[in-house]
Protein backbone atom coordinates (compact mmCIF):
# COMPACT_ATOMS: atom_id res chain seq x y z
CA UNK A 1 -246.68 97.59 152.83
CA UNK A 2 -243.58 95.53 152.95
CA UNK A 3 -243.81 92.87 156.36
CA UNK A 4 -240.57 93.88 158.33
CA UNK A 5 -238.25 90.79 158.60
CA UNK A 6 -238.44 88.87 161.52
CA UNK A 7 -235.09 89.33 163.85
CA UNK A 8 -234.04 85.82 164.21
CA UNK A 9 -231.03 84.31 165.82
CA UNK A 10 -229.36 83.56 162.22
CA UNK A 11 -229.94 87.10 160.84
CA UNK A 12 -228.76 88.63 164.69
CA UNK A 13 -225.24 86.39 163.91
CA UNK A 14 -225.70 87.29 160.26
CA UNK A 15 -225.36 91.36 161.12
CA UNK A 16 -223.18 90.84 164.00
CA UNK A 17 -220.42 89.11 162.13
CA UNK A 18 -220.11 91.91 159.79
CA UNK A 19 -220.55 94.47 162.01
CA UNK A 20 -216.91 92.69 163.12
CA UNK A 21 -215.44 92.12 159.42
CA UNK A 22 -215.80 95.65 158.98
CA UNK A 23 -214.53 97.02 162.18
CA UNK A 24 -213.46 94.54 164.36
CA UNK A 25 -214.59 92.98 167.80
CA UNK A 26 -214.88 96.61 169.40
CA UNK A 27 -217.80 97.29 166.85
CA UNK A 28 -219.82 94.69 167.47
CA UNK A 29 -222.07 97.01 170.23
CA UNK A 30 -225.40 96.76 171.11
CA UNK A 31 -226.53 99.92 169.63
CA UNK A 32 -224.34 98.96 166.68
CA UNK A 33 -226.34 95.59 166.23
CA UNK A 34 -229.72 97.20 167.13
CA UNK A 35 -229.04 99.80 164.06
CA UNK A 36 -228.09 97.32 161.54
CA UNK A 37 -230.99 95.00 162.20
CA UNK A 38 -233.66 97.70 162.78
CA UNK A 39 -234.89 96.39 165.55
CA UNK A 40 -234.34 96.77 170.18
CA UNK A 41 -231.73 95.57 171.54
CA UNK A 42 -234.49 93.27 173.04
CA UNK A 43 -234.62 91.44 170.75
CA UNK A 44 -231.25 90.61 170.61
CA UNK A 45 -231.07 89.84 174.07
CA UNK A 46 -233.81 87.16 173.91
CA UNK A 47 -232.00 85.32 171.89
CA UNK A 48 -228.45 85.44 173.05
CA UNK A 49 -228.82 86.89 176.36
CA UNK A 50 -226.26 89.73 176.41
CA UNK A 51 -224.44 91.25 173.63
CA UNK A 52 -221.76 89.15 175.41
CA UNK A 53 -223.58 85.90 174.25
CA UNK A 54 -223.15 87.72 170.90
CA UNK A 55 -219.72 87.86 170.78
CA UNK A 56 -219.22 84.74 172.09
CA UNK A 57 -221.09 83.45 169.00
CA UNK A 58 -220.10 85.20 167.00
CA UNK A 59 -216.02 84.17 167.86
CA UNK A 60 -217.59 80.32 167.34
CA UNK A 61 -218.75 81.17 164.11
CA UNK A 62 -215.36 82.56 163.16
CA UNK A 63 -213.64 79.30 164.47
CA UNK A 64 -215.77 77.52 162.04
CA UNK A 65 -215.07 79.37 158.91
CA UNK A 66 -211.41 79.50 159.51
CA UNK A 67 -211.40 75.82 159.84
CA UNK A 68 -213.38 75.24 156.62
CA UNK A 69 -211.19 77.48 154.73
CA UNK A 70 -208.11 77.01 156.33
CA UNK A 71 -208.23 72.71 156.81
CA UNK A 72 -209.40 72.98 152.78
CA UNK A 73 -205.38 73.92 152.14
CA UNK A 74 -204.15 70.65 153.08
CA UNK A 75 -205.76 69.88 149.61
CA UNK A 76 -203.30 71.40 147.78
CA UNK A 77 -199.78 70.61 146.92
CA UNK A 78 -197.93 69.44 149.16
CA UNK A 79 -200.58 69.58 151.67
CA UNK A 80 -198.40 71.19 154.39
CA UNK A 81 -197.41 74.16 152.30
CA UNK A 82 -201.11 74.63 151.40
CA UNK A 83 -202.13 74.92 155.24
CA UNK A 84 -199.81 77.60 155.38
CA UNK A 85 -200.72 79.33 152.28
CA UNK A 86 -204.48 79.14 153.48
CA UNK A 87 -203.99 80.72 157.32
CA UNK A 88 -201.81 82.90 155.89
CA UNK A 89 -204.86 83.88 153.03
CA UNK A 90 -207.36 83.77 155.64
CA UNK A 91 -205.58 86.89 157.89
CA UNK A 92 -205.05 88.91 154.59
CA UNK A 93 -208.97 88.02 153.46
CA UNK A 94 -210.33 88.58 157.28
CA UNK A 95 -207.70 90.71 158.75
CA UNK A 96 -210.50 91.19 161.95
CA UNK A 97 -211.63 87.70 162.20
CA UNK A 98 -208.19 86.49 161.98
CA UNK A 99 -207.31 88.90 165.02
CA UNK A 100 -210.48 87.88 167.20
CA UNK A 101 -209.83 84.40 166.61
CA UNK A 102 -205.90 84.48 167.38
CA UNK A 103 -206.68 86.93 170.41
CA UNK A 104 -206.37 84.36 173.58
CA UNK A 105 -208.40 85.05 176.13
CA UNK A 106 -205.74 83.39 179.15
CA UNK A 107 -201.68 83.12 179.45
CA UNK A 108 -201.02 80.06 177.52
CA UNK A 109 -198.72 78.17 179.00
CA UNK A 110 -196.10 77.74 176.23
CA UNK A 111 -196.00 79.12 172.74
CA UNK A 112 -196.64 75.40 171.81
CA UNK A 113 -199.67 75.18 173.57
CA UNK A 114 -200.82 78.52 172.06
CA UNK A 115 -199.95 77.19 168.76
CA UNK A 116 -202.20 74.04 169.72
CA UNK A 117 -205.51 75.79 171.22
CA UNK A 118 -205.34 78.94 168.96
CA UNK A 119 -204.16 77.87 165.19
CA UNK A 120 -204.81 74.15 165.29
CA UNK A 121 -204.36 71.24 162.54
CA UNK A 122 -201.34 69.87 164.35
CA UNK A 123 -202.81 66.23 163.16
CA UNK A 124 -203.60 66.85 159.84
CA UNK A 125 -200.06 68.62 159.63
CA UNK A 126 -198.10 65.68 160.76
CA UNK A 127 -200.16 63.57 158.66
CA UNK A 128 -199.05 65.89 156.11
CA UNK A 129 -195.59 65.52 156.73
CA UNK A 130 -195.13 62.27 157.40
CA UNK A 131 -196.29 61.91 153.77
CA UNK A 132 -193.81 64.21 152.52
CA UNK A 133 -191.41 64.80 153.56
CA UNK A 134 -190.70 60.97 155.66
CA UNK A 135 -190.48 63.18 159.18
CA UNK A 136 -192.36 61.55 162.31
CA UNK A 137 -191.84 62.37 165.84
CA UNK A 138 -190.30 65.02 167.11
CA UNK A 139 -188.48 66.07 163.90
CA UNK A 140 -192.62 66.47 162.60
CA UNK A 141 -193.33 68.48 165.38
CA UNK A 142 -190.19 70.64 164.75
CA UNK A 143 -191.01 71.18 161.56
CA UNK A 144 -194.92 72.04 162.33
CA UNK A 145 -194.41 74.80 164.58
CA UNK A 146 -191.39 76.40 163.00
CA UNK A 147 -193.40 76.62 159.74
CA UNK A 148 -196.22 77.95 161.81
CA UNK A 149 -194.58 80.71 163.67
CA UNK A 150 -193.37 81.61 160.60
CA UNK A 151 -196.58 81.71 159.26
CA UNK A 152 -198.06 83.72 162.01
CA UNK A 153 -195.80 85.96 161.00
CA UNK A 154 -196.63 86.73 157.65
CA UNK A 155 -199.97 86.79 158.73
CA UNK A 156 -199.74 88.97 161.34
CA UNK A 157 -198.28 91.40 159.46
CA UNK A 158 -201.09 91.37 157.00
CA UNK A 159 -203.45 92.09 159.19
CA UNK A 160 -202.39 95.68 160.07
CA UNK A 161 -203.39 96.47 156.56
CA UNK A 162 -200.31 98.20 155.85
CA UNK A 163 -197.98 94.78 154.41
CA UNK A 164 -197.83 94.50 150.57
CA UNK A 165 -196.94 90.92 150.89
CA UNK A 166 -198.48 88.83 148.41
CA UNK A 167 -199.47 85.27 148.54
CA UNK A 168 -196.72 84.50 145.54
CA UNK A 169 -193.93 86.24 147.88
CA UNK A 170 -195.68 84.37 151.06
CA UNK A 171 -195.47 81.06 149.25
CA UNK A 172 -191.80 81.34 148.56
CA UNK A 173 -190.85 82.37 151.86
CA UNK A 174 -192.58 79.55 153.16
CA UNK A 175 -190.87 77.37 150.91
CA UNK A 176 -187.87 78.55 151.76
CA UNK A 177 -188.40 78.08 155.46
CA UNK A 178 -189.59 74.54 154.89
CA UNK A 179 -186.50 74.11 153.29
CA UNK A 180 -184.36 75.11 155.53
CA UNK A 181 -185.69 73.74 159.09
CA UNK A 182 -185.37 69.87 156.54
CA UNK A 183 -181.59 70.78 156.06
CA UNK A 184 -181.04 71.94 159.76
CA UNK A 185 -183.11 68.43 160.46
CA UNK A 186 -181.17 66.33 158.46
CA UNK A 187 -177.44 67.69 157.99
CA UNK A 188 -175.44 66.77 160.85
CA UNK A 189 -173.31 69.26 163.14
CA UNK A 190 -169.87 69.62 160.96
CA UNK A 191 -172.04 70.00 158.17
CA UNK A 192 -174.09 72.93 159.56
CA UNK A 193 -171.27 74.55 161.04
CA UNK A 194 -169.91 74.78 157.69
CA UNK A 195 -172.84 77.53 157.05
CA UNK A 196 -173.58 79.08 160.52
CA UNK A 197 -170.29 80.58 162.20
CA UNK A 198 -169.49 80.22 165.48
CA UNK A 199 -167.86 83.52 166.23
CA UNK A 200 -170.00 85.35 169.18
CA UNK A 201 -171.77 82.32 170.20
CA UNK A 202 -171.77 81.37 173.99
CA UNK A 203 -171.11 77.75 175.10
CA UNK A 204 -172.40 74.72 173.52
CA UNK A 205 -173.00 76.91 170.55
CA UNK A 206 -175.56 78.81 172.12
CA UNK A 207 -176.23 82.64 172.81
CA UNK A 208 -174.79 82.77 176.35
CA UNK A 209 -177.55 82.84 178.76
CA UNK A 210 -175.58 85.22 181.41
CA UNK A 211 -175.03 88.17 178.34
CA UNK A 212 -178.96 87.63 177.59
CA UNK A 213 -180.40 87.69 180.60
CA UNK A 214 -178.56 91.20 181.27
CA UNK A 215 -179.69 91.95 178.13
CA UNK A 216 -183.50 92.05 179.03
CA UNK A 217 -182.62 93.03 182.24
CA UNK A 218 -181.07 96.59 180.91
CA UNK A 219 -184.57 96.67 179.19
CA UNK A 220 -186.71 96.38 182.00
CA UNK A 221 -187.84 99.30 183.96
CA UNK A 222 -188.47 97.49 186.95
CA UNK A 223 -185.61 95.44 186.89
CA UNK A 224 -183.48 98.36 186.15
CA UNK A 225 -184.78 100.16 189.26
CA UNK A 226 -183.97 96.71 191.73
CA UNK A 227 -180.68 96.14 189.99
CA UNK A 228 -179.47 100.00 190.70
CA UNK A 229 -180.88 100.30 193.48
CA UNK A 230 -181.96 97.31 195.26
CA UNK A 231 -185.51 97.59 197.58
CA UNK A 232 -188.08 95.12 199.37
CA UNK A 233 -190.17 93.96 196.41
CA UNK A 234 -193.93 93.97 196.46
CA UNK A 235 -196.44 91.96 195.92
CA UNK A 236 -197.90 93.20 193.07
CA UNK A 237 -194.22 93.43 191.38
CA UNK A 238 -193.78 89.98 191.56
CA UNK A 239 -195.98 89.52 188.45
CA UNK A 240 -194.23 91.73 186.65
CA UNK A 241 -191.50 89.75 187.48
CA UNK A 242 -192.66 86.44 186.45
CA UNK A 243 -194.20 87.91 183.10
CA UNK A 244 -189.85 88.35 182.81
CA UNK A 245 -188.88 84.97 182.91
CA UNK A 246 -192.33 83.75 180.74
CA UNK A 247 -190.89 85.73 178.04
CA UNK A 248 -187.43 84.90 178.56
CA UNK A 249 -186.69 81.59 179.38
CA UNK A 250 -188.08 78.19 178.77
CA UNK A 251 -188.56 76.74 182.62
CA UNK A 252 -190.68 79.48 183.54
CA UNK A 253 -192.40 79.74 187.12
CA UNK A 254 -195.41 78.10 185.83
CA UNK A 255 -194.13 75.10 184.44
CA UNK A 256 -191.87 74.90 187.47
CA UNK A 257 -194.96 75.16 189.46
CA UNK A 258 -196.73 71.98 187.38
CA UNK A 259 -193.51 70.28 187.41
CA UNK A 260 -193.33 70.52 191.58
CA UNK A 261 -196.64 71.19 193.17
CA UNK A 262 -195.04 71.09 196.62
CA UNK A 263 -192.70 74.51 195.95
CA UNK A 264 -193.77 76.80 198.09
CA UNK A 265 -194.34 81.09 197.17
CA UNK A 266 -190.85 81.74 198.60
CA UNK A 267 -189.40 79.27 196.70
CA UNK A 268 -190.85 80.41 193.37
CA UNK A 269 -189.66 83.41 194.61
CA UNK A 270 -185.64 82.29 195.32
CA UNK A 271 -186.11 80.46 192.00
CA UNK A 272 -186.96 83.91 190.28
CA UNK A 273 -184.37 86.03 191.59
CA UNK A 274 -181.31 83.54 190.74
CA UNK A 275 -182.66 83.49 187.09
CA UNK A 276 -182.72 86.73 187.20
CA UNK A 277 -179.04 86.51 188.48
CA UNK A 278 -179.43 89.19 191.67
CA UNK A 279 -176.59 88.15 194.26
CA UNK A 280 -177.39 86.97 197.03
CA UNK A 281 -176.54 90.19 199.51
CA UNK A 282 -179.23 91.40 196.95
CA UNK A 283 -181.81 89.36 197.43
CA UNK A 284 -181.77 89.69 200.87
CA UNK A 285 -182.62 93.25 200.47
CA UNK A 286 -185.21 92.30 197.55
CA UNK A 287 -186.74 90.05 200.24
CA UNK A 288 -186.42 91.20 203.19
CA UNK A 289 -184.53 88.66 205.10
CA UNK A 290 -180.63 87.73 205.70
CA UNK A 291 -178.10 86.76 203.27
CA UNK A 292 -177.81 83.02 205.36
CA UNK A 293 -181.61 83.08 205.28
CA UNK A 294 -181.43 83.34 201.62
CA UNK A 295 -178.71 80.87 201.05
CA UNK A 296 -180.46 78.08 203.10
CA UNK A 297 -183.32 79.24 200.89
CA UNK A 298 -181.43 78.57 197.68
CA UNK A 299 -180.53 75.18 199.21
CA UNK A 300 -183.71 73.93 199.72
CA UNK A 301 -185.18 74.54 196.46
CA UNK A 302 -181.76 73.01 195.01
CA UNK A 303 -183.02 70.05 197.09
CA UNK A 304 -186.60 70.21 195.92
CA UNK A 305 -185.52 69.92 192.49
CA UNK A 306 -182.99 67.58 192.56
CA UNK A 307 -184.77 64.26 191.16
């Protein structure tokens, strides 16, 4: 007779990083693990603790092979497009270890500092760069997230399993965007201008920030009930109201908080509703107080943040 193989903690890793290849991190189950091994969940437990401690091992080993496979694309030509080319392999290749590993676990908070914790190689892609394409600083930077969002993109799309994008057609769209962030980098304004038209555009060239803000508004069913028909807002509404502006606008009540540690709730609060543009007879009825109360509210956080 045959001796039974002994359940170690390799072989335990082994079966539970398959068991999420095949069907994702949902899969990966005690009784799942226990079945595919052969052996108590016992077993398993002595050696990782809880089928938590699995997973959790299980997400480090995926870190590791998508930073073998993905850092070995800076090794082709030019380096920078290779990175690309190899996350954007990786997702297609391990649609569910792509997912686990891009899945983040807190608010991040900034897209940047997403891009930082979550994809990585921000180094080795300005090294890249620099050697390139002559950018350093912040034009680099530019240039490294763009090319990664974009990137994300494409992958993210591949990992639904229902994209017939192919790493030829991903390649040229990458090139493409590389190509076009370098001319937006280097040509000057009258020269851009010359290709983007102005018509529609709100001040300084920009989407106007009043029209977009009612925009999201109109799409919001919370802020479509306060906005028709104004009410004392709750506690628990205020994160709903927050998640608003993280999505919407780039000095969000977080980094307002970091930025000012003294700001109190109520002025995070005043802060909120006047990017959310509510008048001020309407936030007194949002909050609860008088319209002078909120305009010597509005005052002092004008003060705080005055530097």
């Amino acid at each position: 007779m045959a001796r039974p193989l002994t359940v170690t903690k390799e072989r335990i890793l082994s079966a539970a990083l398959d068991l999420v290849r095949a069907g994702g991190l949902s899969s990966l189950t005690a009784r799942n693990l226990s079945t595919s091994l052969g052996c108590g969940a016992n077993a398993i437990f002595s050696s990782f603790g809880s089928i938590q401690g699995v997973r959790d091992a299980v997400r480090e080993e995926a870190r590791k092979l998508y930073r073998k496979r993905v850092g070995d694309g800076f090794a082709l030509k030019p380096p920078f497009k290779g990175f690309g080319i190899a996350f954007i392999w990786f997702a297609m290749d391990e649609p569910h270890l792509f997912s686990m590993i891009m899945d983040s676990q807190s608010q991040p908070a900034s897209y940047r500092d997403y891009i930082d914790s979550h994809v990585g190689f921000k180094a080795e892609s300005l090294s890249a760069i620099a050697g390139t394409f002559d950018l350093h600083g912040k034009d680099a930077e530019t240039l490294y997230y763009q090319l990664v969002l974009v990137a994300m993109g494409l992958a993210s799309t591949c990992t639904v399993g229902k994209s017939p994008l192919t790493i030829p057609q991903a390649s040229e769209i990458l090139g493409k965007n590389v190509r076009a962030f370098l001319m937006v980098i280097h040509a000057g304004n009258d020269e851009r201008e010359g290709f983007v038209p102005s018509i529609g555009e709100g001040p300084g060239g920009e989407v106007d920030s009043y029209v977009l803000m009612q925009a999201l508004v109109g799409q919001n069913h919370l802020l479509q009930q306060l906005r028709t028909r104004p009410r004392y807002i709750r506690d628990e509404e205020w994160a709903e109201l927050e998640r608003m502006l993280r999505n919407s606008c780039d000095l969000t009540p977080d980094s307002l908080r970091e930025a000012h540690p003294d700001l109190t709730k109520g002025d995070i609060r005043a802060y909120i509703l006047s990017q959310l543009q509510f008048s001020v007879s309407e936030q007194a009825v949002l909050l609860g107080i008088s319209p002078a109360s909120v305009t010597k509210a509005r005052q002092r956080l004008k003060a705080k943040l005055l530097p």
